[in-house]
Each structure stands twice: as structure tokens, then as C-alpha cells.
N, C-alpha and C. Protein backbone atom coordinates (compact mmCIF):
# COMPACT_ATOMS: atom_id res chain seq x y z
N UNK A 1 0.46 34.69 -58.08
CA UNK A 1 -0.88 34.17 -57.93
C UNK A 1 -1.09 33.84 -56.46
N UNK A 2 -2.06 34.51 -55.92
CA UNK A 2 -2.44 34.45 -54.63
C UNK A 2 -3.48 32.63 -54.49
N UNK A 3 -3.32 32.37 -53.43
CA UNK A 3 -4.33 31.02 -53.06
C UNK A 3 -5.52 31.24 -53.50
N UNK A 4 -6.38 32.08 -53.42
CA UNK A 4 -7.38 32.11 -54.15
C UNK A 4 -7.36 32.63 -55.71
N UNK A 5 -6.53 33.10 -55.99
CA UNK A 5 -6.57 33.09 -57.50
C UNK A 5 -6.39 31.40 -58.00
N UNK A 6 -5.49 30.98 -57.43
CA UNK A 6 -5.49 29.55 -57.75
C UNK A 6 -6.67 28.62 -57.91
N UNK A 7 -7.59 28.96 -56.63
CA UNK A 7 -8.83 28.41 -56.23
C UNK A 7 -9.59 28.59 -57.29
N UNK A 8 -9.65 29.89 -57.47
CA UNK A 8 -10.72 30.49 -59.25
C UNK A 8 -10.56 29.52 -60.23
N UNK A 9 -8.93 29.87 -60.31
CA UNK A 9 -8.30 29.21 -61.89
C UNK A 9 -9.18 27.76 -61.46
N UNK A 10 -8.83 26.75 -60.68
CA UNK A 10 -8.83 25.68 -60.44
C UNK A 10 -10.78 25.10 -60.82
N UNK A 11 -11.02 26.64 -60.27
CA UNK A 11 -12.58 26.25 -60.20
C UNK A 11 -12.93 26.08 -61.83
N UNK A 12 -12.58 27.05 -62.80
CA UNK A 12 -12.76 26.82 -64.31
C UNK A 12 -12.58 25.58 -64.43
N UNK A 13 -12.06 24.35 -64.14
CA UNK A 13 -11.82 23.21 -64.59
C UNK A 13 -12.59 22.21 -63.80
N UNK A 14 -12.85 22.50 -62.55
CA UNK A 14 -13.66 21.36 -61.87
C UNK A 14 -15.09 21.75 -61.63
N UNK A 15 -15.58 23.17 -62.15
CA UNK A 15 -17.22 23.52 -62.64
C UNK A 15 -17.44 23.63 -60.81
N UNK A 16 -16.45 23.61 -59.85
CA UNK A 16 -17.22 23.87 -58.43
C UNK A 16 -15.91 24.48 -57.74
N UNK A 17 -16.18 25.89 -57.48
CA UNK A 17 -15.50 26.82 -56.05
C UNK A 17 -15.39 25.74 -54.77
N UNK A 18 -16.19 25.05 -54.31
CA UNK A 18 -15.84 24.47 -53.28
C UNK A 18 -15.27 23.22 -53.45
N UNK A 19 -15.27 22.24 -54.38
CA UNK A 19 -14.91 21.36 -54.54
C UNK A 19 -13.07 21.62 -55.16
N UNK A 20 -12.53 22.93 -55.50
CA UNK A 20 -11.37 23.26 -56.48
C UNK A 20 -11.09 23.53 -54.69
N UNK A 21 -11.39 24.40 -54.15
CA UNK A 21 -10.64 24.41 -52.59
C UNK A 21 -10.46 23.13 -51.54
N UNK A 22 -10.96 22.55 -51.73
CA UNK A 22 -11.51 21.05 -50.91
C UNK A 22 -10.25 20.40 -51.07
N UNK A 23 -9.76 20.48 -53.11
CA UNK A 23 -8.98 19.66 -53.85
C UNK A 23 -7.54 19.90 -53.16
N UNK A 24 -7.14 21.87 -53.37
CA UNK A 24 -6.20 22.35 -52.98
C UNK A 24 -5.89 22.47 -51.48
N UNK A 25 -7.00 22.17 -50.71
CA UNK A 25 -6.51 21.99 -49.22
C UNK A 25 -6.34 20.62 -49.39
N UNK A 26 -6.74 20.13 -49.47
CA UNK A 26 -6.28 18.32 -49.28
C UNK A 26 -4.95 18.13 -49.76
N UNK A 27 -4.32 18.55 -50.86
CA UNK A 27 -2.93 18.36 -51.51
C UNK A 27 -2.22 19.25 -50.51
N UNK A 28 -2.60 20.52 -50.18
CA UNK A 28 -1.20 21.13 -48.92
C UNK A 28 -1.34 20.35 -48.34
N UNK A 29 -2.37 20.06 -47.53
CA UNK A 29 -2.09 18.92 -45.93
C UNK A 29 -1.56 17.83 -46.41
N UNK A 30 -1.80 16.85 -47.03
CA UNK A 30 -0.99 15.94 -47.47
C UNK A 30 0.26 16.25 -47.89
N UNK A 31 0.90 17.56 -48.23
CA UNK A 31 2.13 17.91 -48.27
C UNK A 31 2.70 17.82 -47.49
N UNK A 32 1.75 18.76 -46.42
CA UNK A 32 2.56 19.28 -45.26
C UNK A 32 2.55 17.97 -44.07
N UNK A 33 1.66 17.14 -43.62
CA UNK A 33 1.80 15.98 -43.35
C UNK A 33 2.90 15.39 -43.34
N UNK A 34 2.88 14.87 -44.57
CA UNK A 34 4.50 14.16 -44.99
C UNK A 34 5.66 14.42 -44.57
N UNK A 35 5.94 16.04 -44.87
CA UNK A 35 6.98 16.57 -44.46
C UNK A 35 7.02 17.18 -43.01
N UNK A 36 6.20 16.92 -42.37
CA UNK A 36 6.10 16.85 -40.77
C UNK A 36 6.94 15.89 -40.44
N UNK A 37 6.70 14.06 -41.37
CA UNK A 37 7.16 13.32 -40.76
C UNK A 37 8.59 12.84 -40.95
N UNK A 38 9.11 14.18 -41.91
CA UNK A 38 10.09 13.97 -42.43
C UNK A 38 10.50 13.53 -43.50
N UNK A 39 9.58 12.80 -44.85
CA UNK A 39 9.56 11.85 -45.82
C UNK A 39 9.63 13.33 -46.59
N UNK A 40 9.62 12.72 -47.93
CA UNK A 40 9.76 14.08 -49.16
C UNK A 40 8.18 13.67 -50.29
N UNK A 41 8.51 14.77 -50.67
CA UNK A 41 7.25 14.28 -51.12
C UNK A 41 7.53 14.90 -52.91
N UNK A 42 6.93 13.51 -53.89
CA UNK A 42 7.87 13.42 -55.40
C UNK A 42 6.57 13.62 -56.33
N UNK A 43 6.50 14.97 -57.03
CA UNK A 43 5.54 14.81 -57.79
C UNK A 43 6.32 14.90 -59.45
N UNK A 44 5.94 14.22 -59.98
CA UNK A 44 6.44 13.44 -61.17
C UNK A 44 6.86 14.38 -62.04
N UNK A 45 7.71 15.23 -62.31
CA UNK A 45 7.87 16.43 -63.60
C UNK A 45 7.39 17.53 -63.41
N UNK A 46 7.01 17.86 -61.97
CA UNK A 46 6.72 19.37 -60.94
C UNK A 46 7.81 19.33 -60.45
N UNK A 47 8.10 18.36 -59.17
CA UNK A 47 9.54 18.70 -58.40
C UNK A 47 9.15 18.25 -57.28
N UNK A 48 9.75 17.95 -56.14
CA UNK A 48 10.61 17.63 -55.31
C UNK A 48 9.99 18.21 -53.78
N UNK A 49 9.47 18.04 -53.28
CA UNK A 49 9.35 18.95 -51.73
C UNK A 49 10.15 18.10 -50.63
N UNK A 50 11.48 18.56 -50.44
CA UNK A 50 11.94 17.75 -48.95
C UNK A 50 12.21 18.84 -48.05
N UNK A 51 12.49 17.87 -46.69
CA UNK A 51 13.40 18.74 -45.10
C UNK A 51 14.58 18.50 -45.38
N UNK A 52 15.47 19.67 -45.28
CA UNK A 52 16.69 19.70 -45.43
C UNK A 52 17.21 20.65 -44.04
N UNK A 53 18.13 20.13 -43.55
CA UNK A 53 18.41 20.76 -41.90
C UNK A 53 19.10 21.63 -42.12
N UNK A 54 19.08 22.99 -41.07
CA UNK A 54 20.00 24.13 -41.52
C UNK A 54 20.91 24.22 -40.17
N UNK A 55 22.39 24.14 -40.39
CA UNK A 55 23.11 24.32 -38.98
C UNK A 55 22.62 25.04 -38.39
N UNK A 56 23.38 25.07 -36.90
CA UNK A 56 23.52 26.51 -36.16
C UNK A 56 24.68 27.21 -37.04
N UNK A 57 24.56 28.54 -36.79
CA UNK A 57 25.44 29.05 -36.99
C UNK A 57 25.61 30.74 -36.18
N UNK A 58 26.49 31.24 -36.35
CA UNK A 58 26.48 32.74 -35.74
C UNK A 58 26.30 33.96 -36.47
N UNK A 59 25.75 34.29 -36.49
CA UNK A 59 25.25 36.48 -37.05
C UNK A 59 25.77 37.44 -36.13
N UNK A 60 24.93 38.47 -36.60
CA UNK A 60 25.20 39.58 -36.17
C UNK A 60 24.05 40.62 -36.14
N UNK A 61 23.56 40.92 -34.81
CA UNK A 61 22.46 41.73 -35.20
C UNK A 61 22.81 42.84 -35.77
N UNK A 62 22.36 43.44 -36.49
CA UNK A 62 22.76 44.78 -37.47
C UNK A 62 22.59 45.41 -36.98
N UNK A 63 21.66 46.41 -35.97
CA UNK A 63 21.51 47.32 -35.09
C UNK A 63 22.85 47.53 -34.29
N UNK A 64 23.08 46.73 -33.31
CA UNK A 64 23.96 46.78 -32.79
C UNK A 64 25.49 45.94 -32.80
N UNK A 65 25.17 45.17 -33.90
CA UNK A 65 26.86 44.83 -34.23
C UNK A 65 27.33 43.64 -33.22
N UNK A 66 26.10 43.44 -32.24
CA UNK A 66 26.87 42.29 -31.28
C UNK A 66 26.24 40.95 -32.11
N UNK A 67 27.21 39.94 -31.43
CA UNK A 67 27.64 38.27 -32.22
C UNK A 67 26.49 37.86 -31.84
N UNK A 68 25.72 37.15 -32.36
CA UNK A 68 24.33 35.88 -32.04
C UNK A 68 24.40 35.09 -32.18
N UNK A 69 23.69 33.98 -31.51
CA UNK A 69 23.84 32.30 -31.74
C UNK A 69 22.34 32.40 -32.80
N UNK A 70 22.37 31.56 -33.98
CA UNK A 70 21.33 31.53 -34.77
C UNK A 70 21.14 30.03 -35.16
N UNK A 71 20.05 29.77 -33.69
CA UNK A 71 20.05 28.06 -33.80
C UNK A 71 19.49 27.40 -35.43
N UNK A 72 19.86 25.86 -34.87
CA UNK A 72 19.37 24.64 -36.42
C UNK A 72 18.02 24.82 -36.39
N UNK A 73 17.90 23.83 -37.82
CA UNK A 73 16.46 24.40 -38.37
C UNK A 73 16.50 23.66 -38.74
N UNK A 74 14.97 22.94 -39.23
CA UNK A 74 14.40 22.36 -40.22
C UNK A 74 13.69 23.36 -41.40
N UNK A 75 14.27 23.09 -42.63
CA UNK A 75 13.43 23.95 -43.76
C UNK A 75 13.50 23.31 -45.03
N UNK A 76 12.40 23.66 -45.59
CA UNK A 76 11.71 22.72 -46.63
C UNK A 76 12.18 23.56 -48.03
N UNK A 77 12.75 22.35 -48.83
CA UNK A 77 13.61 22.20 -50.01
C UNK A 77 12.48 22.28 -51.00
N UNK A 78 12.78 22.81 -52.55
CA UNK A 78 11.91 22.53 -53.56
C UNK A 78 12.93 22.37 -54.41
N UNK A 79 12.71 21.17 -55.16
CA UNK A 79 13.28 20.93 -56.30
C UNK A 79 12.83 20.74 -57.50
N UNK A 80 12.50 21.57 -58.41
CA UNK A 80 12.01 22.14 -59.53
C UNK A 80 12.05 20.77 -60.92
N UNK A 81 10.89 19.68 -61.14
CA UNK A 81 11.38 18.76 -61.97
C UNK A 81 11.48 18.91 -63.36
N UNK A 82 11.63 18.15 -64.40
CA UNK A 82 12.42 18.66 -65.70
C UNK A 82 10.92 19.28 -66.41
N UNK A 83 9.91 19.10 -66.28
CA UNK A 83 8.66 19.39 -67.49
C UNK A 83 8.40 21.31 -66.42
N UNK A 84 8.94 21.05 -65.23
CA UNK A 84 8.49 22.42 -65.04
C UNK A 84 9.80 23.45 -64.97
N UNK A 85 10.96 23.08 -65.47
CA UNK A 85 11.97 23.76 -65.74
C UNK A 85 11.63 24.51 -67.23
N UNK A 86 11.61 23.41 -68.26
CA UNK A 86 11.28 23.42 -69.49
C UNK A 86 10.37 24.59 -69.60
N UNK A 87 9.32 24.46 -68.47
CA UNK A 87 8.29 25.07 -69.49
C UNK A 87 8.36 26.93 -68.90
N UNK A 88 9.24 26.89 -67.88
CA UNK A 88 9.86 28.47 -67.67
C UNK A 88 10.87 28.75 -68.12
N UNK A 89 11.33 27.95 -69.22
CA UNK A 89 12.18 28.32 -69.76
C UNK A 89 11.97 29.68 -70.68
């Protein structure tokens, strides 16, 4: 499901296209916000959005086989909560 398919779906329930996008941009930014500042963010029986740090570590470019430094990272965790495990089950 693409972002605007979401937007559609979303719109069947709130009777307004602009008000179902308004809804769904406000919840990313407030996602993404949060986890700018580092905090996690807990939605109740959906799951989990945190920063979880990724070492450095070393590769290999595949082309040519020579060693790389492949600096740390910040990257964002999802943790899947029990009503939305269940229901892909």
C-alpha cells in the first residue's frame, strides 16, 4: 500500500481527502520528531518505533574487492506489538 492508497483508505472513514492526509502527515512528523530527538515512540498493540545505533564496521566493495570503512549509524527499529503480530498471523 502506497501513501496515498492509505490516504483513500483513510479518507472512507473520516468522509474528507484532506483532512485523512492532514491526519497522516501529522502522525509521521510527530514520529519522526521524536525520533530525531532520540526518544521511541510506543503505540499500544501496533509496535514500537526506536533509534538503535549501527557500528562502524568494514566491507568490501564488490566491484573491486578492495576493504572499506562503513561508518556508524543511526537507524530506526520497529517492533511489531502483540494485536499486530496476531492479526498477520
Amino acid at each position: 500500500m502506497t501513501k496515498t492508497e492509505l490516504i483513500h483508505h483513510m479518507s472512507e472513514k473520516l468522509d474528507s481527502q484532506k483532512e485523512a492526509q492532514r491526519a497522516l502527515e501529522s502522525l509521521l512528523s510527530a514520529i519522526s520528531d521524536t525520533l530525531k530527538k532520540g526518544d521511541s515512540v510506543s503505540l499500544t498493540g501496533f509496535g514500537t518505533f526506536k533509534i538503535s545505533k549501527r557500528n562502524a564496521r568494514k566491507g568490501r566493495n564488490p566491484q573491486t574487492g578492495e576493504e572499506i570503512k562503513i561508518p556508524s549509524k543511526n537507524v530506526v527499529r520497529f517492533l511489531p506489538g502483540k494485536h499486530l503480530k496476531d492479526a498477520v498471523k
